[in-house]
C-alpha atoms as a PDB file:
ATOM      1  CA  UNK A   1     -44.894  -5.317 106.595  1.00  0.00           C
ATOM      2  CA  UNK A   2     -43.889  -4.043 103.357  1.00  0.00           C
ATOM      3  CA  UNK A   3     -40.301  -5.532 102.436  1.00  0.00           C
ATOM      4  CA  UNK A   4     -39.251  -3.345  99.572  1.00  0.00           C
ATOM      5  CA  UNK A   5     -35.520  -4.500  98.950  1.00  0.00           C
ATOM      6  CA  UNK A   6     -34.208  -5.298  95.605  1.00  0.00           C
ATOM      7  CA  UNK A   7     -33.602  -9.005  95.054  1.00  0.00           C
ATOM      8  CA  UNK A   8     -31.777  -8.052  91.407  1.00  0.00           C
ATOM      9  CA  UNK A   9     -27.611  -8.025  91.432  1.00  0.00           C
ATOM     10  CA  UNK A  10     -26.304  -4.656  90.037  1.00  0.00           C
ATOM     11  CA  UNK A  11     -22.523  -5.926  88.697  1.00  0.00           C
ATOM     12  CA  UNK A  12     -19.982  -2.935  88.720  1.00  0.00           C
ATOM     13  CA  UNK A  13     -17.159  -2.890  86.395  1.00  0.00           C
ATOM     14  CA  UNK A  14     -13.756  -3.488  88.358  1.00  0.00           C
ATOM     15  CA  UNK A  15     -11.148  -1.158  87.427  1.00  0.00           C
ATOM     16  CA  UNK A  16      -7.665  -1.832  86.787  1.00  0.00           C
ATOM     17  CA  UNK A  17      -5.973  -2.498  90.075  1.00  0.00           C
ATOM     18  CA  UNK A  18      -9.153  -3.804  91.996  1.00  0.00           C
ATOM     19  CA  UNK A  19      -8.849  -6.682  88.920  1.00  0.00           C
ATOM     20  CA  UNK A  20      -4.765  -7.297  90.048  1.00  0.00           C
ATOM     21  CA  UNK A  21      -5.584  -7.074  93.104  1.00  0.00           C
ATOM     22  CA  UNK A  22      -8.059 -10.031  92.840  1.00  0.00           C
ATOM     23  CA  UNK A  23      -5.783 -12.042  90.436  1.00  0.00           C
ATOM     24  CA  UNK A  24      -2.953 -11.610  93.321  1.00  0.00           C
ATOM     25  CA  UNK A  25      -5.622 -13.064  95.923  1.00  0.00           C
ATOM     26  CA  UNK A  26      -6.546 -15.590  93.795  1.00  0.00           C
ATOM     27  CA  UNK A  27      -3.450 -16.836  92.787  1.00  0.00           C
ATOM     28  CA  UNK A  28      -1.923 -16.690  96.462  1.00  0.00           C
ATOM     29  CA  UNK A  29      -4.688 -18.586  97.337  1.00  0.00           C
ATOM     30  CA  UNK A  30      -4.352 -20.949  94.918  1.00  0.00           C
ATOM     31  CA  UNK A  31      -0.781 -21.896  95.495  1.00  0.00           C
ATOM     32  CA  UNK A  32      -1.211 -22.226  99.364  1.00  0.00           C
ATOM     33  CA  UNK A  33      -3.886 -24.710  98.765  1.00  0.00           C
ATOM     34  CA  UNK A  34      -1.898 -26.369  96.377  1.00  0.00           C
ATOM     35  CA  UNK A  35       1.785 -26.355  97.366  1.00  0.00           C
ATOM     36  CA  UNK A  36       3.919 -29.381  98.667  1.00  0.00           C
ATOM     37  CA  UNK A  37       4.269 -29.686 102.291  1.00  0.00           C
ATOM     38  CA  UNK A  38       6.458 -32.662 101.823  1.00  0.00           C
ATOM     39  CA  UNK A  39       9.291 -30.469  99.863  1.00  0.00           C
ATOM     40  CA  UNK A  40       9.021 -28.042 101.875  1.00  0.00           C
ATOM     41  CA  UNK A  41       9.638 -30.218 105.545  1.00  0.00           C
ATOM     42  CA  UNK A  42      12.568 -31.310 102.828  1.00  0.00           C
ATOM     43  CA  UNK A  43      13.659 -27.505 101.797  1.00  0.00           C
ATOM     44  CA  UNK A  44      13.342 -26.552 105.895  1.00  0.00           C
ATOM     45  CA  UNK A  45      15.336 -29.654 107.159  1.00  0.00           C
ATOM     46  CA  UNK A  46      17.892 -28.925 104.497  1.00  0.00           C
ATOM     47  CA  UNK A  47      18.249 -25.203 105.792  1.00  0.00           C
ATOM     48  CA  UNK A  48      18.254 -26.292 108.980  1.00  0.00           C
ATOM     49  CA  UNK A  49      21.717 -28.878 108.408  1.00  0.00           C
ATOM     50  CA  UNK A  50      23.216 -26.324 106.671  1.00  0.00           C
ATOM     51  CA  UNK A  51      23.236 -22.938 107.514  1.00  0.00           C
ATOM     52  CA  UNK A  52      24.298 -21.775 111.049  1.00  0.00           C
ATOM     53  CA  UNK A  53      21.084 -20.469 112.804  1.00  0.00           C
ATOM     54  CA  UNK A  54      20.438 -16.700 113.619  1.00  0.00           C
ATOM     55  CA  UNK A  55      18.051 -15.668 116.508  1.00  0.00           C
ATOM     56  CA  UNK A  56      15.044 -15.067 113.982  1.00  0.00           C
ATOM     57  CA  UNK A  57      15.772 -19.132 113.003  1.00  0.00           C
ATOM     58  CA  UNK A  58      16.063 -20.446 116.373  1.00  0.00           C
ATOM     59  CA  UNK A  59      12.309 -20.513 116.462  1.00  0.00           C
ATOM     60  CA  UNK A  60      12.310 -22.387 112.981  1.00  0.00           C
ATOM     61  CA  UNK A  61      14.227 -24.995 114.473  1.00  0.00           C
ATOM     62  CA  UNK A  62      11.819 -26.357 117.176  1.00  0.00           C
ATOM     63  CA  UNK A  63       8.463 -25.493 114.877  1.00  0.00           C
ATOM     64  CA  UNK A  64       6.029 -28.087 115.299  1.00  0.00           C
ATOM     65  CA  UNK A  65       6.148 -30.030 112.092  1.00  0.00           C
ATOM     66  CA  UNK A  66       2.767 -31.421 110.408  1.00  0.00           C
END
């Protein structure tokens, strides 16, 4: 069996855009590892006391919380 494959990494040069485009994942990635669950129960619990509910936030309201 003759296995001819290449075992050698060619590296292309990203252009513009596909290098923003990875920043953007990245950094979105980055911050949702990162963020602070515990302000944002606070941020969410505040909303929640203080404005009046629509029917896209009634769902909001009776989210299981973490």
């Amino acid at each position: 069996m003759d296995d001819d494959r290449s075992t050698h990494l060619v590296r292309t040069r990203l252009s513009f855009g596909q290098r923003i485009a990875t920043w953007w994942a990245v950094s979105t990635e980055i911050h949702e590892l990162t963020r602070d669950r515990e302000r944002e129960e606070r941020v969410r619990a505040e909303a929640a006391v203080r404005l009046a509910p629509g029917p896209w936030a009634i769902a909001d309201l009776f989210r299981r919380r973490r």
